[in-house]
N, C-alpha and C. Protein backbone atom coordinates (compact mmCIF):
# COMPACT_ATOMS: atom_id res chain seq x y z
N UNK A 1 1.80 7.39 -11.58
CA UNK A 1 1.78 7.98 -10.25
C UNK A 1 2.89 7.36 -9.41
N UNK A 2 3.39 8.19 -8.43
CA UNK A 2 4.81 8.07 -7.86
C UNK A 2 3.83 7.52 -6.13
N UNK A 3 4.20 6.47 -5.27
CA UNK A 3 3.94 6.27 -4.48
C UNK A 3 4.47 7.08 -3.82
N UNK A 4 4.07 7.40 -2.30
CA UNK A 4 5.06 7.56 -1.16
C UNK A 4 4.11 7.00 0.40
N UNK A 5 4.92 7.81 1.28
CA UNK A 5 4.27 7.59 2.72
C UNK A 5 3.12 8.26 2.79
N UNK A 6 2.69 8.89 1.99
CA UNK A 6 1.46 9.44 2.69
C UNK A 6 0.65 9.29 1.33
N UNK A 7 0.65 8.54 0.34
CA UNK A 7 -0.22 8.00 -0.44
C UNK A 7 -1.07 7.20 0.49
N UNK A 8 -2.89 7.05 0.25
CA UNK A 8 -3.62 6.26 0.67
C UNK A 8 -3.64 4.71 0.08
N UNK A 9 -3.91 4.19 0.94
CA UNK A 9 -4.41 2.83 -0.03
C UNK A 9 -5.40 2.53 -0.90
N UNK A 10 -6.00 3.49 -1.03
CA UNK A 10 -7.07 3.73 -2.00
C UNK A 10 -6.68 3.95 -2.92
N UNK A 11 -5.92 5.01 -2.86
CA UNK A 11 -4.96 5.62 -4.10
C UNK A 11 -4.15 4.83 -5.08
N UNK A 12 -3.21 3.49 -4.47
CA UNK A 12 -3.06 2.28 -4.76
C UNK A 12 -3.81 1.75 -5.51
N UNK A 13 -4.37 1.42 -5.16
CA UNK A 13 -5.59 0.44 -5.47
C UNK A 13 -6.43 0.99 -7.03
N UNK A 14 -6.98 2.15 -6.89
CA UNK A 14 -7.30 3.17 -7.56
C UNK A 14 -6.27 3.35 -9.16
N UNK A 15 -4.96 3.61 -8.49
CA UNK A 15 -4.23 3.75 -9.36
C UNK A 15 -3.82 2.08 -10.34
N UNK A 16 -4.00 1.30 -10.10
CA UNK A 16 -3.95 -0.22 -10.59
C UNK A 16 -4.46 -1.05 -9.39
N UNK A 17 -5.19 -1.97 -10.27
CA UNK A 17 -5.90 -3.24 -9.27
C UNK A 17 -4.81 -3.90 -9.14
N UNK A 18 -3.29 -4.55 -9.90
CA UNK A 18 -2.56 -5.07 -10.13
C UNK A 18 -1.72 -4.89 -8.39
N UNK A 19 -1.62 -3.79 -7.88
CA UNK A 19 -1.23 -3.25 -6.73
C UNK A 19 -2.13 -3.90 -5.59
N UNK A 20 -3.03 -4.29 -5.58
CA UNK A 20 -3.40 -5.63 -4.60
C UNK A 20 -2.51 -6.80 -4.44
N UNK A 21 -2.60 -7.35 -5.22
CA UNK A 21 -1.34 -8.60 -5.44
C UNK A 21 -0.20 -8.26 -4.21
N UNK A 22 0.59 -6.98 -4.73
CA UNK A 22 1.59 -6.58 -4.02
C UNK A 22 1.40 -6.51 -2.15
N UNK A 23 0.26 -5.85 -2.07
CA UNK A 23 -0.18 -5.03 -0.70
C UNK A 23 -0.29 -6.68 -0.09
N UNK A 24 -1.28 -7.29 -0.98
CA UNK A 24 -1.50 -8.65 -0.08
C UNK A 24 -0.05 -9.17 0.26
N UNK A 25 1.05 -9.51 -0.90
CA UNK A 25 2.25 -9.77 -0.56
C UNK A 25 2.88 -9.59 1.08
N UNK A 26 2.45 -8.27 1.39
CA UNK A 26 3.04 -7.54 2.86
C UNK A 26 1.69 -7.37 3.74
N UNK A 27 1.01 -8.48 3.56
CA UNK A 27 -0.09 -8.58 4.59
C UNK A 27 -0.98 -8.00 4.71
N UNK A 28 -1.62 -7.19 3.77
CA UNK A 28 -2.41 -5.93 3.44
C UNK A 28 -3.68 -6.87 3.01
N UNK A 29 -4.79 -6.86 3.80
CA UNK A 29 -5.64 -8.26 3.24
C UNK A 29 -7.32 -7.62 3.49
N UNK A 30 -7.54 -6.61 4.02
CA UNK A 30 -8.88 -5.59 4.44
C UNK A 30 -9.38 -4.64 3.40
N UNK A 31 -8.69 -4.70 2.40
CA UNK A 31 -9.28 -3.48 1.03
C UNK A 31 -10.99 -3.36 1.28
N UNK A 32 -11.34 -4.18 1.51
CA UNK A 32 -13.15 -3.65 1.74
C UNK A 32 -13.17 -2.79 3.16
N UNK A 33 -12.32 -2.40 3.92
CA UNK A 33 -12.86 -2.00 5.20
C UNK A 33 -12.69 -0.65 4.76
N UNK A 34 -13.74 0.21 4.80
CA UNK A 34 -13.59 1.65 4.77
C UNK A 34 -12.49 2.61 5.56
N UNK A 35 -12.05 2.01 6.07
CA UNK A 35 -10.29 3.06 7.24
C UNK A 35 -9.15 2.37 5.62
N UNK A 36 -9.10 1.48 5.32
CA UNK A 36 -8.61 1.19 4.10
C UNK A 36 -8.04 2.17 3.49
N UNK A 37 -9.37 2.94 3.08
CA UNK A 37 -9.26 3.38 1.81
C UNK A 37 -8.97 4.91 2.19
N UNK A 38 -8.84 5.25 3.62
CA UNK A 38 -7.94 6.58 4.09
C UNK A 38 -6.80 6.33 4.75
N UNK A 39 -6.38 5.21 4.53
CA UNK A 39 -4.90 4.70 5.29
C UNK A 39 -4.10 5.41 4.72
N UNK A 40 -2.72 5.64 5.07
CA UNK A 40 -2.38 5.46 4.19
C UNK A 40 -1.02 4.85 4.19
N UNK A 41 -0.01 4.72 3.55
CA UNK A 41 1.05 3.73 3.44
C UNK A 41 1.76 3.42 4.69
N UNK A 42 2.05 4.86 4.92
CA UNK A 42 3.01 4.57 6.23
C UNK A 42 2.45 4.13 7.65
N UNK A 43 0.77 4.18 7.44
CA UNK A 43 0.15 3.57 8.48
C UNK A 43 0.01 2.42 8.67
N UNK A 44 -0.24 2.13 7.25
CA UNK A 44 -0.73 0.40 7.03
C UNK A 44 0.72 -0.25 7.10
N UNK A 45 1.72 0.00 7.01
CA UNK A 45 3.13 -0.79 6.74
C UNK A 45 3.04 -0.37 8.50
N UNK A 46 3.32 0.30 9.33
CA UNK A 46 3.56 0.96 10.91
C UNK A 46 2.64 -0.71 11.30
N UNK A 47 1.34 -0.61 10.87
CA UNK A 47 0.63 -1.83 11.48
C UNK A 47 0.48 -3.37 11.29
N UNK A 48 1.51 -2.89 10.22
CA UNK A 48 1.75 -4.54 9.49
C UNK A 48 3.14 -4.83 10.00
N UNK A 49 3.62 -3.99 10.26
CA UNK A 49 5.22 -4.13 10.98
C UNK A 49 5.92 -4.60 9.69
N UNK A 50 5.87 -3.19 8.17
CA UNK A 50 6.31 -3.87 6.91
C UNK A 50 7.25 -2.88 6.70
N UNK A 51 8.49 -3.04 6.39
CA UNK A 51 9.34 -2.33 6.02
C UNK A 51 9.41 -1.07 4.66
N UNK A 52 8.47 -0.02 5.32
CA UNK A 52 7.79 0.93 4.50
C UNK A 52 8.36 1.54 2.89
N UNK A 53 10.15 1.71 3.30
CA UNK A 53 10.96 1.78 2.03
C UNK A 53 10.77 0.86 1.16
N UNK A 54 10.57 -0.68 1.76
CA UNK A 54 10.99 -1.67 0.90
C UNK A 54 9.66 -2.12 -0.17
N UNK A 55 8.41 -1.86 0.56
CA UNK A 55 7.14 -1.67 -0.36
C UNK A 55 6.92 -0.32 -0.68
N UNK A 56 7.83 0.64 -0.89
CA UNK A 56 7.34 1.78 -1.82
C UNK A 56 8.40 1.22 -3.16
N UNK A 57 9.43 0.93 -2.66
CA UNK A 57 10.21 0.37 -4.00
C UNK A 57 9.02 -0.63 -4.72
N UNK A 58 8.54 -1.75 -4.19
CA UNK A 58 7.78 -2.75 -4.64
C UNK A 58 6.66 -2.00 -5.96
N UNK A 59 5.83 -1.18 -4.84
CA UNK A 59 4.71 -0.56 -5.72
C UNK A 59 5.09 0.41 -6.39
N UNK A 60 6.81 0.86 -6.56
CA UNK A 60 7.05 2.31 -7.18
C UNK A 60 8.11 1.36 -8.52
N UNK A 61 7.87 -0.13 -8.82
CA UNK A 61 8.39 -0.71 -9.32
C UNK A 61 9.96 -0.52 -9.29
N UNK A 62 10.49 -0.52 -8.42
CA UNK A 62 12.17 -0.01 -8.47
C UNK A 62 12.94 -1.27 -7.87
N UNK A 63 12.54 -1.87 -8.41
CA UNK A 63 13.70 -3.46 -8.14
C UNK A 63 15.04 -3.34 -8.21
């Protein structure tokens, strides 16, 4: 599965547990809160103040 901005964090998560690691990396630390798991990328990076391109590369493995 191809990340983007309007992937949820559920979807993440869902799609590999391994993708926690990462999210926590960029401050992503609430996976139990139910708004979580309808976030979705470009919200949670907007509120983390995380540079949204730079963790879709991360989780879209494109180093």
């Amino acid at each position: 599965m191809k990340f983007n901005k309007d992937t949820t964090i559920g979807e993440v998560l869902k799609a590999d547990k391994k993708n926690a690691e990462i999210l926590q990396g960029f401050g992503f630390h609430c996976f139990g809160c139910p708004m979580s798991q309808m976030e979705t990328l470009e919200e949670g990076a907007e509120v983390h103040e995380v540079d949204l391109d730079f963790l879709l590369k991360k989780l879209n493995k494109e180093d």
